[in-house]
N, C-alpha and C. Protein backbone atom coordinates (compact mmCIF):
# COMPACT_ATOMS: atom_id res chain seq x y z
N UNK A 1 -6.10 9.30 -15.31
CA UNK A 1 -5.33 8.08 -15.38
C UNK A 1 -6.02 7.16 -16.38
N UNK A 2 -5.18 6.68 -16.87
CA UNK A 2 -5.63 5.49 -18.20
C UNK A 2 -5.23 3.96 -17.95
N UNK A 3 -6.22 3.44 -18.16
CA UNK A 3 -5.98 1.99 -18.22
C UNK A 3 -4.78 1.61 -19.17
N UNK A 4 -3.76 1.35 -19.47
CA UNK A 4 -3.16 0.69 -20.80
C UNK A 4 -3.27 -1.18 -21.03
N UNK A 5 -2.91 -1.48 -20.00
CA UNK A 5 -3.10 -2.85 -19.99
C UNK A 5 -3.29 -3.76 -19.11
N UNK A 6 -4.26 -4.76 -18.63
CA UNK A 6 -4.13 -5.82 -17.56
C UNK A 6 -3.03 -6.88 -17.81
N UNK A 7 -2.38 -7.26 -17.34
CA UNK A 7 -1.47 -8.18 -17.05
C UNK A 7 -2.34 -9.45 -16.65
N UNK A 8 -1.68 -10.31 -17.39
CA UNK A 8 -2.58 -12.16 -16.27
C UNK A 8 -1.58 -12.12 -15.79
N UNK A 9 -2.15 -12.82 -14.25
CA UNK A 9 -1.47 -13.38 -13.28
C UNK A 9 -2.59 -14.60 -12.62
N UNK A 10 -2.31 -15.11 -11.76
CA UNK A 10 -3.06 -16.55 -11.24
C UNK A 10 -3.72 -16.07 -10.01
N UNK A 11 -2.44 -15.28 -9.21
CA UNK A 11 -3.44 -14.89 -7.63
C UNK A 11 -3.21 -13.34 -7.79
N UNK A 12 -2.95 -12.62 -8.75
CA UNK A 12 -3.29 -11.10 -8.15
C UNK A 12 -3.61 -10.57 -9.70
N UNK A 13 -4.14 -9.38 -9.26
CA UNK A 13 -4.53 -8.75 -10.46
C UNK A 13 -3.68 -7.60 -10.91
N UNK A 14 -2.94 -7.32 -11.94
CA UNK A 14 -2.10 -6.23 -12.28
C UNK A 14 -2.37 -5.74 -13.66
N UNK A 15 -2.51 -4.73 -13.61
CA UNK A 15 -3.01 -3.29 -14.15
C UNK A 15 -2.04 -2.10 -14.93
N UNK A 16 -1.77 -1.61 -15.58
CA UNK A 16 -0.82 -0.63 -15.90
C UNK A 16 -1.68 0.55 -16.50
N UNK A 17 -1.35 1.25 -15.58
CA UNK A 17 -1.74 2.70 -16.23
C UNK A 17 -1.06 3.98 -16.70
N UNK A 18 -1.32 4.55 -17.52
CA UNK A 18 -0.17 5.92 -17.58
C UNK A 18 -0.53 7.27 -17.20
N UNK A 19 -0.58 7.85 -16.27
CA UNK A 19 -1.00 9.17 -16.26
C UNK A 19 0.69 9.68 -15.52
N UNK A 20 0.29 11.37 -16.42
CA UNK A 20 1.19 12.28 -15.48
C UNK A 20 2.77 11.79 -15.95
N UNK A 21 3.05 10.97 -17.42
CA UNK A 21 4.54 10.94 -17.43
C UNK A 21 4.86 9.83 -16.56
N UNK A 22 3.79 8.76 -16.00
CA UNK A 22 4.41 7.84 -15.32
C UNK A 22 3.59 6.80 -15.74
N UNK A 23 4.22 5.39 -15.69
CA UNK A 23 3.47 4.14 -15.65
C UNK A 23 3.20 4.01 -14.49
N UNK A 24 2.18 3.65 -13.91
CA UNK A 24 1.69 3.37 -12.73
C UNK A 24 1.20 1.70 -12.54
N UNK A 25 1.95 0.82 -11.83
CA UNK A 25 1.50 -0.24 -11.59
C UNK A 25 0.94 -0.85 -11.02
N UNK A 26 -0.76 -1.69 -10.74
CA UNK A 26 -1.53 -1.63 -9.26
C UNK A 26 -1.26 -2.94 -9.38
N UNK A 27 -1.33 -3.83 -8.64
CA UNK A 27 -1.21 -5.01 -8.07
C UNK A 27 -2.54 -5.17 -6.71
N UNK A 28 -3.45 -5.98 -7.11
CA UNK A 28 -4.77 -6.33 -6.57
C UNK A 28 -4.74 -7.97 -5.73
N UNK A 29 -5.05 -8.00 -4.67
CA UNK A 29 -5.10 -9.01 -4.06
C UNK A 29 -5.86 -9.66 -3.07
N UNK A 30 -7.23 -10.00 -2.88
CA UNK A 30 -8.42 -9.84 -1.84
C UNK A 30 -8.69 -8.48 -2.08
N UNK A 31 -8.02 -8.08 -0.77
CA UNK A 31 -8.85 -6.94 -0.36
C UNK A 31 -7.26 -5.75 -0.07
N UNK A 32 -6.56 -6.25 -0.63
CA UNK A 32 -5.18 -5.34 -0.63
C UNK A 32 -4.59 -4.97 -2.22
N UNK A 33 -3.74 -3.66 -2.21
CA UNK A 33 -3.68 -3.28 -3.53
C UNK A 33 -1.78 -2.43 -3.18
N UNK A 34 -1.53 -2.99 -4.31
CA UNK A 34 0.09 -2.23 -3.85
C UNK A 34 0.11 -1.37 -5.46
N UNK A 35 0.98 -0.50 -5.50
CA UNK A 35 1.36 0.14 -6.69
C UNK A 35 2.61 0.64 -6.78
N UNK A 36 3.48 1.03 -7.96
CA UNK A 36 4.24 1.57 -7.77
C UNK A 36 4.58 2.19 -9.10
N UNK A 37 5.43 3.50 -9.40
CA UNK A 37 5.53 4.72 -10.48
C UNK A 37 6.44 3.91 -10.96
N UNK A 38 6.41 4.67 -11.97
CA UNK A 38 7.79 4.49 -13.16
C UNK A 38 7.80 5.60 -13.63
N UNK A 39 8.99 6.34 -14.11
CA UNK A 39 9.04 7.24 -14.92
C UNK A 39 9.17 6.79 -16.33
N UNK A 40 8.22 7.24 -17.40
CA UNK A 40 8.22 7.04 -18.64
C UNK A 40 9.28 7.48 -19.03
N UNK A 41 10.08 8.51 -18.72
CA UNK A 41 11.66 8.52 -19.02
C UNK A 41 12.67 7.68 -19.02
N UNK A 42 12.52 6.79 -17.98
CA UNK A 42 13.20 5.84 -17.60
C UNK A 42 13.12 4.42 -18.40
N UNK A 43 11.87 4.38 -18.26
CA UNK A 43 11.05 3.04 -19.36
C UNK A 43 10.06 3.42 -20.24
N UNK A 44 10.33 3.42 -21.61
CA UNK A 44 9.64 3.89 -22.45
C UNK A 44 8.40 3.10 -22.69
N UNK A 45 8.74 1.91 -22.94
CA UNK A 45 6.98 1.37 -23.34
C UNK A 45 6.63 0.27 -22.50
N UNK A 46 5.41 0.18 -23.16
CA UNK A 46 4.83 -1.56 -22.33
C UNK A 46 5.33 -2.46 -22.21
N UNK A 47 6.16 -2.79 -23.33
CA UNK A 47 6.99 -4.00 -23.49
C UNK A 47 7.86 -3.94 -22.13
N UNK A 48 8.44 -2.58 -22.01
CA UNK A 48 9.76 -2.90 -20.81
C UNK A 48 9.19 -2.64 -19.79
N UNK A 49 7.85 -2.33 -19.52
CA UNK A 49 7.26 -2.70 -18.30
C UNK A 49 7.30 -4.01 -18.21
N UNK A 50 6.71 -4.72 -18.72
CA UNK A 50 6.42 -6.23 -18.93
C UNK A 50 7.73 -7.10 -18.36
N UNK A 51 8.42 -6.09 -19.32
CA UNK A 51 9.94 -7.17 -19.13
C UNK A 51 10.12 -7.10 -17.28
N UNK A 52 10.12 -5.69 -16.99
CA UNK A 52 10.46 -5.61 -15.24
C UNK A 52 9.37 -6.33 -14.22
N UNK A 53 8.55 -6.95 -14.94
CA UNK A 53 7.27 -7.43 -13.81
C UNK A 53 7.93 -9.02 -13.41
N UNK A 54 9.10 -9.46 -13.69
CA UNK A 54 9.11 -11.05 -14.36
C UNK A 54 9.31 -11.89 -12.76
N UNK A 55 9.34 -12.92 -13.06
CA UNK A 55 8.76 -14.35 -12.17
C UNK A 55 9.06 -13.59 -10.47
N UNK A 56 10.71 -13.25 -10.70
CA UNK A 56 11.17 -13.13 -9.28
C UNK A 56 10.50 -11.83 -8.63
N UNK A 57 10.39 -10.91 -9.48
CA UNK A 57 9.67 -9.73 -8.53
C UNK A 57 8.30 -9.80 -8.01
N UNK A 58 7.50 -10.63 -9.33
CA UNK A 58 5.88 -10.93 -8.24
C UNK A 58 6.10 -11.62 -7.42
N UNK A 59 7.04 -12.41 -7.26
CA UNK A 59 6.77 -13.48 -6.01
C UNK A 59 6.76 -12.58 -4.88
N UNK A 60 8.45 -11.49 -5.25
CA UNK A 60 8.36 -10.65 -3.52
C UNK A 60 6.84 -9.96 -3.53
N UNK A 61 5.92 -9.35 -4.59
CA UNK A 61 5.15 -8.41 -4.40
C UNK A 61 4.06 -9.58 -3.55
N UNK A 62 4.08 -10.88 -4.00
CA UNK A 62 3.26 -11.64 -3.31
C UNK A 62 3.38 -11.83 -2.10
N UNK A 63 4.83 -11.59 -1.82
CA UNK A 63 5.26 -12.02 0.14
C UNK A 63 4.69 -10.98 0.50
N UNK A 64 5.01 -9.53 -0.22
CA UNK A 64 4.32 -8.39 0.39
C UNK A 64 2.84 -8.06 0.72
N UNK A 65 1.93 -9.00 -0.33
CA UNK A 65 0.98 -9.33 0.54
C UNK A 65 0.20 -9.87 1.36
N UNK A 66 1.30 -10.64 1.77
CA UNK A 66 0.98 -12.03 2.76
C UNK A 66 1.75 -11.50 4.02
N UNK A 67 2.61 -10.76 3.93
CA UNK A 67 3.20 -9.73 5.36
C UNK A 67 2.07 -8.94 5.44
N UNK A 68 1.30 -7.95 4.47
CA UNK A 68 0.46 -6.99 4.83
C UNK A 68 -0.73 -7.92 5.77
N UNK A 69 -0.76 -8.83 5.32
CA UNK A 69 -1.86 -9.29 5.03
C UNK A 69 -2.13 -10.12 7.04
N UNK A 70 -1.06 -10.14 7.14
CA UNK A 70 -0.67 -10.88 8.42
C UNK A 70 -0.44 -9.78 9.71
N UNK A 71 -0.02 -8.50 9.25
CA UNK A 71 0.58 -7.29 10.26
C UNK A 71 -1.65 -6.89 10.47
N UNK A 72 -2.43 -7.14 9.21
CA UNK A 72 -3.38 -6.37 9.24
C UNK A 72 -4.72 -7.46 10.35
N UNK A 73 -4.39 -8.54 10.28
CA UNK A 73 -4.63 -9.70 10.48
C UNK A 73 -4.56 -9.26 12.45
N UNK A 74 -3.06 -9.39 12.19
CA UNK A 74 -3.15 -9.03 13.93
C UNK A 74 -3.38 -7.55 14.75
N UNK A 75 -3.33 -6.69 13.85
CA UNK A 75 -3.84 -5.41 14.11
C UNK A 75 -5.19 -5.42 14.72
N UNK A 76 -6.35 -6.19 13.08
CA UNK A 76 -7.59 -6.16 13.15
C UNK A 76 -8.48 -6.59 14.74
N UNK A 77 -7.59 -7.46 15.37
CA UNK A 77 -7.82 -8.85 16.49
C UNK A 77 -7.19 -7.80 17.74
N UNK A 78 -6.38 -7.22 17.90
CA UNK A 78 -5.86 -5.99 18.88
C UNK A 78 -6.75 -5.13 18.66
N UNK A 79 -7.54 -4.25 18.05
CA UNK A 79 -8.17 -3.32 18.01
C UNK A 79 -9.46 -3.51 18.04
N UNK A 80 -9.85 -4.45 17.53
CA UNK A 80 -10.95 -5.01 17.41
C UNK A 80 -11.92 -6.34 18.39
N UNK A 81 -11.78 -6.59 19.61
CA UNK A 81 -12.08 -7.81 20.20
C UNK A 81 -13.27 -7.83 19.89
């Protein structure tokens, strides 16, 4: 897997990599990490990665880690006294 590019963002860290015919996208946050494929078939370059990352979809990837972040939260406190 290859680095291609970091993305700025303010509260998470995002990453693009290409291995295997796919863009691979990590999304970094504390101590949580989400990702998700692309087929390079589908989206050919960086640019139209870029274009699909825009305002409205980080926000959900951000709820998604503030749900993880909350399910792991009360897990940790149940399993853990």
């Amino acid at each position: 897997m290859r680095a291609i590019e970091t993305i700025p963002h303010s509260r998470m860290r995002i990453v693009v990599h290409s291995w295997n015919g796919k863009w691979i996208v990590e999304f970094e946050a504390a101590s949580y990490k989400q990702a998700i494929k692309i087929d390079q078939e589908a989206v050919k370059t960086i640019e139209a990665v870029r274009l699909l990352l825009n305002d409205e979809f980080l926000t959900e990837v951000e709820n998604q880690f503030q749900n993880l972040h909350k399910a792991w939260s009360i897990n940790f406190q149940k399993t853990n006294p």
